[in-house]
Protein backbone atom coordinates (compact mmCIF):
# COMPACT_ATOMS: atom_id res chain seq x y z
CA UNK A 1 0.00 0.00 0.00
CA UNK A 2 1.53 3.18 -0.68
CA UNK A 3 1.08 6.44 1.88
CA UNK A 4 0.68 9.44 0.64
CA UNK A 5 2.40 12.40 2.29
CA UNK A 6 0.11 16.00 2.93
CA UNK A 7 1.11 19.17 1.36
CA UNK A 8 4.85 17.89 -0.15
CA UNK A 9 6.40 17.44 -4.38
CA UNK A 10 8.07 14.91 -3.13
CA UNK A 11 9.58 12.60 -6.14
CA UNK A 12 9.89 9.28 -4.19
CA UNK A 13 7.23 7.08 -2.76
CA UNK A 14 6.51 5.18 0.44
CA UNK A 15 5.39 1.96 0.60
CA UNK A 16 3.39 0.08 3.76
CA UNK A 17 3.79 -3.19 3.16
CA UNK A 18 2.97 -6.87 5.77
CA UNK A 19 5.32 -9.42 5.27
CA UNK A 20 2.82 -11.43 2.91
CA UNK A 21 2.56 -8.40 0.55
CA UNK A 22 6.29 -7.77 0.74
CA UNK A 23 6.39 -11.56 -0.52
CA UNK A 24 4.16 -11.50 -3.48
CA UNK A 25 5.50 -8.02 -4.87
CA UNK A 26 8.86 -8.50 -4.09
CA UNK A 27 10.25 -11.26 -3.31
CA UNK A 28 11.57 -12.64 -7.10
CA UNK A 29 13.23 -9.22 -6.70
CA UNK A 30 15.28 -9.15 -3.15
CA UNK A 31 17.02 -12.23 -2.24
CA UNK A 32 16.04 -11.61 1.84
CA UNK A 33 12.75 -10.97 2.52
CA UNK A 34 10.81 -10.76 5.57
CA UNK A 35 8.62 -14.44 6.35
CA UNK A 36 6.10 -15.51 8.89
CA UNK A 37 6.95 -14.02 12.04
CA UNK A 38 10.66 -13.11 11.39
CA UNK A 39 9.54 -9.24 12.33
CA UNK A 40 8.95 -10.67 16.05
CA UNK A 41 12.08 -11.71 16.24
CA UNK A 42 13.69 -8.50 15.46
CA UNK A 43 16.40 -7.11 18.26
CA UNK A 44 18.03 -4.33 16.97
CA UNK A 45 18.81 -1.45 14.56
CA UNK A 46 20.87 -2.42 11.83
CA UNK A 47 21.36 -1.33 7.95
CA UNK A 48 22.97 -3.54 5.80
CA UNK A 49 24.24 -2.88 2.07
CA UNK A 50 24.41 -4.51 -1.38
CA UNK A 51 24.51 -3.49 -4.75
CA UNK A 52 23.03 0.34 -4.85
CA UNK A 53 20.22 -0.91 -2.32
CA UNK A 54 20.31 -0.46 1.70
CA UNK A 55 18.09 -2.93 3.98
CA UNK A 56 17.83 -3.26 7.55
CA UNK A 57 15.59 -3.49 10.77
CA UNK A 58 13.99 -1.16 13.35
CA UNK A 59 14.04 -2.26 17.05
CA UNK A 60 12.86 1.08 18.83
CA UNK A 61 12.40 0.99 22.96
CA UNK A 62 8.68 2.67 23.72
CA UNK A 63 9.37 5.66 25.82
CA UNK A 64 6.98 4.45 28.67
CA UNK A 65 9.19 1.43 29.02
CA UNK A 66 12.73 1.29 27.04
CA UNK A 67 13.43 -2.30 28.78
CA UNK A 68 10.13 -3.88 27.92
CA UNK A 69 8.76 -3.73 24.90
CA UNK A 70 9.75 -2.28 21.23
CA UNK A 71 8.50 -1.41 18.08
CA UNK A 72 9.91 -3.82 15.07
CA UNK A 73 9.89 -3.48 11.43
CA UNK A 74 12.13 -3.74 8.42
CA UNK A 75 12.58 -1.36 5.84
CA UNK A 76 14.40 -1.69 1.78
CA UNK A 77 15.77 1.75 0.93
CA UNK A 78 15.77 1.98 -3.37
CA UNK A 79 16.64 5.08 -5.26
CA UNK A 80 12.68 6.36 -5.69
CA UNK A 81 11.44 4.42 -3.24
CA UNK A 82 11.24 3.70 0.59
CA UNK A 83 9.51 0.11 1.62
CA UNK A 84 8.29 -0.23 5.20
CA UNK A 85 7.36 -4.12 6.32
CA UNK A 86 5.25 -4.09 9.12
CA UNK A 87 2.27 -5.76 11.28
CA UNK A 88 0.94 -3.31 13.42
CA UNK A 89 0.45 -0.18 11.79
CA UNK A 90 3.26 2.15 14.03
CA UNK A 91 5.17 2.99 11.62
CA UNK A 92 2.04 4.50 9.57
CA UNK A 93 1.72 5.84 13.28
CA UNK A 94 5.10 7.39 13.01
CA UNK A 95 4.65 8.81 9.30
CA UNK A 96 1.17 10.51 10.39
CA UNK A 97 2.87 12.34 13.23
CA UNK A 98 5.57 13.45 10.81
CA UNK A 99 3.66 15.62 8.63
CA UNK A 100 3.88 18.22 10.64
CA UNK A 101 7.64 17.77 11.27
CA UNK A 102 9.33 17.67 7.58
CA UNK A 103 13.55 18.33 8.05
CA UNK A 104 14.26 18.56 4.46
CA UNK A 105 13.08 18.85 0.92
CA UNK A 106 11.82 15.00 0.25
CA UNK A 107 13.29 14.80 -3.21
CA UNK A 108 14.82 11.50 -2.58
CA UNK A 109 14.12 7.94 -0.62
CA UNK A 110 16.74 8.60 1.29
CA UNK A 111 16.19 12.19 2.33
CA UNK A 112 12.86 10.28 3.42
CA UNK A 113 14.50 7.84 5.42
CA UNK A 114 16.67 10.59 7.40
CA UNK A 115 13.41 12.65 7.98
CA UNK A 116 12.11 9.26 9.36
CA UNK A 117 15.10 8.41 11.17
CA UNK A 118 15.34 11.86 12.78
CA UNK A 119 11.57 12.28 13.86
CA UNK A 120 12.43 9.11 15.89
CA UNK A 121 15.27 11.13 18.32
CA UNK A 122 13.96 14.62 18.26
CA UNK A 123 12.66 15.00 21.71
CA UNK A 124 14.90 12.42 23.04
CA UNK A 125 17.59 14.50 24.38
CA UNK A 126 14.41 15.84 26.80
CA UNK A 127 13.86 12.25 27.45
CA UNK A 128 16.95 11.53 28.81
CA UNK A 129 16.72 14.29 31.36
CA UNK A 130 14.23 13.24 32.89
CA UNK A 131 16.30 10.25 33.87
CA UNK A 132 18.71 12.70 35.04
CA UNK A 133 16.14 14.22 37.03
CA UNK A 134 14.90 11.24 38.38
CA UNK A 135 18.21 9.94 39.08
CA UNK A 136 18.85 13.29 41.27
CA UNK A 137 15.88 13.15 43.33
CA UNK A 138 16.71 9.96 43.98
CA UNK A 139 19.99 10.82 45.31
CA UNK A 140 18.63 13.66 47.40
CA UNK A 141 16.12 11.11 48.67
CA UNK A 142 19.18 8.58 49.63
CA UNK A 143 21.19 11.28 51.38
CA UNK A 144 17.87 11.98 53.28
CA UNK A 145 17.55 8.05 53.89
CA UNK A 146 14.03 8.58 52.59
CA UNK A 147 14.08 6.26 49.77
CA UNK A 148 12.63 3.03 50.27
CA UNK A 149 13.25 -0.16 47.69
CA UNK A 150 16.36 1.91 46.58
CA UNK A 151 17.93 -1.09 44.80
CA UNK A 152 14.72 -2.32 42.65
CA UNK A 153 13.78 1.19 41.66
CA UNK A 154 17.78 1.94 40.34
CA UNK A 155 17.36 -1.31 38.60
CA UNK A 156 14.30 -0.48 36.59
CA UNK A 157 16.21 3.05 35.61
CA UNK A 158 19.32 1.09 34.57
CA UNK A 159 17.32 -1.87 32.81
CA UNK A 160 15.64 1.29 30.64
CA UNK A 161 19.48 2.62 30.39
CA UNK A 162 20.91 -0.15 29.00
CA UNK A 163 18.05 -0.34 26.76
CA UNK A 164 18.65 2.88 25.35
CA UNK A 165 22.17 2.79 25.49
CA UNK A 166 22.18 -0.58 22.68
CA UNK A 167 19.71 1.44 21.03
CA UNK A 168 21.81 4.79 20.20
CA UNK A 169 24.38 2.64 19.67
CA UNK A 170 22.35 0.71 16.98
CA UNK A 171 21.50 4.26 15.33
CA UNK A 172 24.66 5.49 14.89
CA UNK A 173 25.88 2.13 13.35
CA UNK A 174 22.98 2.88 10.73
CA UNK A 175 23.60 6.19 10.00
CA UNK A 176 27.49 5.79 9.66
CA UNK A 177 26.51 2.86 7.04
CA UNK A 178 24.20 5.24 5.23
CA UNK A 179 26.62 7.64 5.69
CA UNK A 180 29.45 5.50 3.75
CA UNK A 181 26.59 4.60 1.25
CA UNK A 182 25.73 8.07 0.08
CA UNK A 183 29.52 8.62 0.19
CA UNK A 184 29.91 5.78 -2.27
CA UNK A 185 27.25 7.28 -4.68
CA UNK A 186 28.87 10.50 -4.55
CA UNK A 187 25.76 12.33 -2.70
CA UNK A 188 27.15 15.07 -1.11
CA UNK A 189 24.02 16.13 0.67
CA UNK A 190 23.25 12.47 1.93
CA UNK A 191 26.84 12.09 3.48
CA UNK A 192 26.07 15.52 5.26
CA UNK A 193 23.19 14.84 6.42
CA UNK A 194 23.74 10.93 7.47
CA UNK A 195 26.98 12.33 8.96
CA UNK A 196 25.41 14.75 11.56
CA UNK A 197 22.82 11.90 12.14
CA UNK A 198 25.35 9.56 13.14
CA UNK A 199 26.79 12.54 15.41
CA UNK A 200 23.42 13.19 16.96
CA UNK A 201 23.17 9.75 18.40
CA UNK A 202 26.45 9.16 18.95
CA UNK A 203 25.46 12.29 21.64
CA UNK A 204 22.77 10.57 23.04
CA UNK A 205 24.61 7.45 23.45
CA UNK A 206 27.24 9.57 25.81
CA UNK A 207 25.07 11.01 27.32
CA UNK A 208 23.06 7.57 28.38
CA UNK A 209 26.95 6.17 29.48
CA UNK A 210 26.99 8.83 31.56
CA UNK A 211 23.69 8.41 33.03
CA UNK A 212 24.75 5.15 33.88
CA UNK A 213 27.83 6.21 35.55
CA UNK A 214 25.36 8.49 37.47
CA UNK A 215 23.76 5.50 38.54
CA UNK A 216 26.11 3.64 39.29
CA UNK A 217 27.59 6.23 41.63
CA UNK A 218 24.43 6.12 43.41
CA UNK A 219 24.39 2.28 43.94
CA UNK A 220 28.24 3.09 45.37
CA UNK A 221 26.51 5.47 47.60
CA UNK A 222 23.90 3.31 49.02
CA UNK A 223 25.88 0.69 49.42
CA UNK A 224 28.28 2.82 51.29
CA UNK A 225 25.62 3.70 53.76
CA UNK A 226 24.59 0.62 54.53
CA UNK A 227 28.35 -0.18 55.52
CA UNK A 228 28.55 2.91 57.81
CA UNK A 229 25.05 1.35 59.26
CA UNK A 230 27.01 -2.01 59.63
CA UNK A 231 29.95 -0.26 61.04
CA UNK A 232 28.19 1.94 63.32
CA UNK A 233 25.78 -1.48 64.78
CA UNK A 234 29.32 -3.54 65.20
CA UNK A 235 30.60 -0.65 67.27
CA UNK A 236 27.57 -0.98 69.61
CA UNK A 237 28.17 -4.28 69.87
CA UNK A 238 31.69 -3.98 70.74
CA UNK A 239 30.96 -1.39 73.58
CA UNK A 240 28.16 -3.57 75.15
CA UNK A 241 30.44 -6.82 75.34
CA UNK A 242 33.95 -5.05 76.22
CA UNK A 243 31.55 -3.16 79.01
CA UNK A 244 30.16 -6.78 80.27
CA UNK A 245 33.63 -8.93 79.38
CA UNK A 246 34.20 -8.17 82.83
CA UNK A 247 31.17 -8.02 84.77
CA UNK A 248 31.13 -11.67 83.10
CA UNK A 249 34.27 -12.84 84.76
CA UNK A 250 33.58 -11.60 88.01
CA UNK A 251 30.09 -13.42 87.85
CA UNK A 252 31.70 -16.41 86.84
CA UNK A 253 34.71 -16.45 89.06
CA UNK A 254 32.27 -16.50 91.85
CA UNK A 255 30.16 -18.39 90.53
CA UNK A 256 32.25 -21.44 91.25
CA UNK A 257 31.10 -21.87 94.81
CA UNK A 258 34.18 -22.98 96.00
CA UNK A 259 34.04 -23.32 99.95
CA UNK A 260 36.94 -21.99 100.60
CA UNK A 261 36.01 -18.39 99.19
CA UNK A 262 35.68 -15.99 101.97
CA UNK A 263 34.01 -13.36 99.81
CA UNK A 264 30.72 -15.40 100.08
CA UNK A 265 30.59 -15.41 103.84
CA UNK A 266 31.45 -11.92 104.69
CA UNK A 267 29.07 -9.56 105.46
CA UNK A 268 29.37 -6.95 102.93
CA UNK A 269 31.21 -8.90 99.99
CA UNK A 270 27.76 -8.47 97.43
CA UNK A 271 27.86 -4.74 98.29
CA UNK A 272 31.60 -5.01 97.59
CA UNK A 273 31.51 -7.06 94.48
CA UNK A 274 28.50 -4.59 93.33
CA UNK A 275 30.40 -1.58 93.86
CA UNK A 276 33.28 -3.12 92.25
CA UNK A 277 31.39 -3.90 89.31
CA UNK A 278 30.07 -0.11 88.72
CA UNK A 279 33.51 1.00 89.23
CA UNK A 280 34.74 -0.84 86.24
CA UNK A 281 31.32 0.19 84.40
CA UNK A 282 32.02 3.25 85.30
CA UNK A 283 35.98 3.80 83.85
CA UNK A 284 34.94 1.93 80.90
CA UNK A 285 31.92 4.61 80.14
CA UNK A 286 35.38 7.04 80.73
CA UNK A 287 37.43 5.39 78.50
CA UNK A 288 34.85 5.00 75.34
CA UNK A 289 33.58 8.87 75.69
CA UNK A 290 37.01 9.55 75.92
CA UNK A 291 38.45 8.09 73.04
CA UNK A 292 34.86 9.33 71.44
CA UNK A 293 33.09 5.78 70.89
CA UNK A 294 29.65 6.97 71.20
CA UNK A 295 29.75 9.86 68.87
């Protein structure tokens, strides 16, 4: 089926094909085609090249969840024409919400393609701040030991990370290969234009490494306060059994019952033992605030 664009002269045509259709018209014509349910089993971006003809696939994260779920198609880039093989009607999605956005003069496929390619990052560098925001408060949160399933919610952010991360990674791949292709054709304005494409993402993907790094400095952090929580538990510990270490040996020194102890006859040896037992309390309590234990 072929989509027709609003208000453009554009010289090329699109074409909205399933992967039956893309069989009966074309497959005589392209030795790899797209059967049964190979567009579910799509993972990435790629663009591959033969002849004077680019192919390739489209594995795009949603924005509501990068780490879940994507949008998958394939694509055959000729010289008047750009095919789309779908199931589900997004990319027709995708061209719909482009008419209003429209980078260059369509004259060619490929100028097509790039306008496609394009609408697909142009908000994204917003996108990626709010991770950076959200990233922040949760650091503000963790200093104010406010944050509650820390580790599961830094996992989600860095499951959509990496997510996004293979993804600009993917992108730039493409539009270096398209990049070489229009180089190889001698299209000047193509190799421009592919060129600060393959820039563009190559910013996003730096920017997503460092968002990771972000996070990752925050999983440092939390982990860093949970030893000082350890630490400062083991200290308490330490003070309450070298207080009683003592107080234990005196109980069990006369605990032994011998008869020949005279402490356990005389008349004052439990207020003597007792008083001899806060003493030590006592310099011990001296000791620890002086060598600042409790602080």
């Amino acid at each position: 089926m072929n989509y027709k664009w609003e208000d453009s002269q554009k010289s090329c045509q699109i074409e909205l094909l399933t992967p039956e259709e893309f069989q009966r018209l074309y497959a005589e014509k392209f030795p790899r085609s797209f059967k049964g349910n190979e567009l579910e089993q799509i993972r990435f971006c790629k663009a591959d090249r033969f002849y004077q003809r680019v192919s390739g696939t489209f594995a795009i994260p949603r924005k509501k969840d990068p780490s879940a779920e994507k949008i998958r198609f394939g694509y055959y880039l000729l010289e008047d024409t750009l095919i789309f093989i779908e199931n589900n009607g997004e990319v027709r999605r995708i061209l719909d919400e482009m008419q209003g956005y429209q980078m260059t003069d369509i004259t060619s496929a490929s100028l097509l393609l790039f306008d496609f390619m394009e609408y697909l990052i142009k908000d994204d560098m917003l996108y990626l701040q709010q991770y950076e925001e959200k990233l922040t408060q949760m650091e503000e949160m963790l200093l104010d030991g406010e944050l509650k399933d820390f580790n599961r919610s830094l996992l989600e952010v860095r499951k959509d990370l990496s997510a996004l991360s293979a993804y600009y990674e993917q992108l730039s791949d493409v539009g270096e290969t398209l990049q070489q292709n229009a180089a190889e054709l001698g299209d000047e304005q193509d190799k421009f234009l592919f060129g600060l494409y393959y820039e563009r993402a190559e910013r996003l993907y730096a920017m997503v490494q460092n968002l990771k790094e972000y996070s990752m400095q925050l999983r440092e952090m939390h982990q860093t306060q949970i030893d000082i929580r350890q630490n400062e538990i083991m200290k308490i510990l330490t003070v309450v059994t070298t207080i009683f270490m003592p107080l234990t040996l005196i109980a069990g020194w006369y605990g032994m019952n011998f008869k020949n102890m005279p402490e356990l006859d005389a008349k004052y040896g439990y207020i003597v033992v007792s008083a001899i037992c806060l003493a030590i309390v006592a310099v011990e309590v001296w000791i620890f605030r002086k060598k600042k234990w409790f602080e």
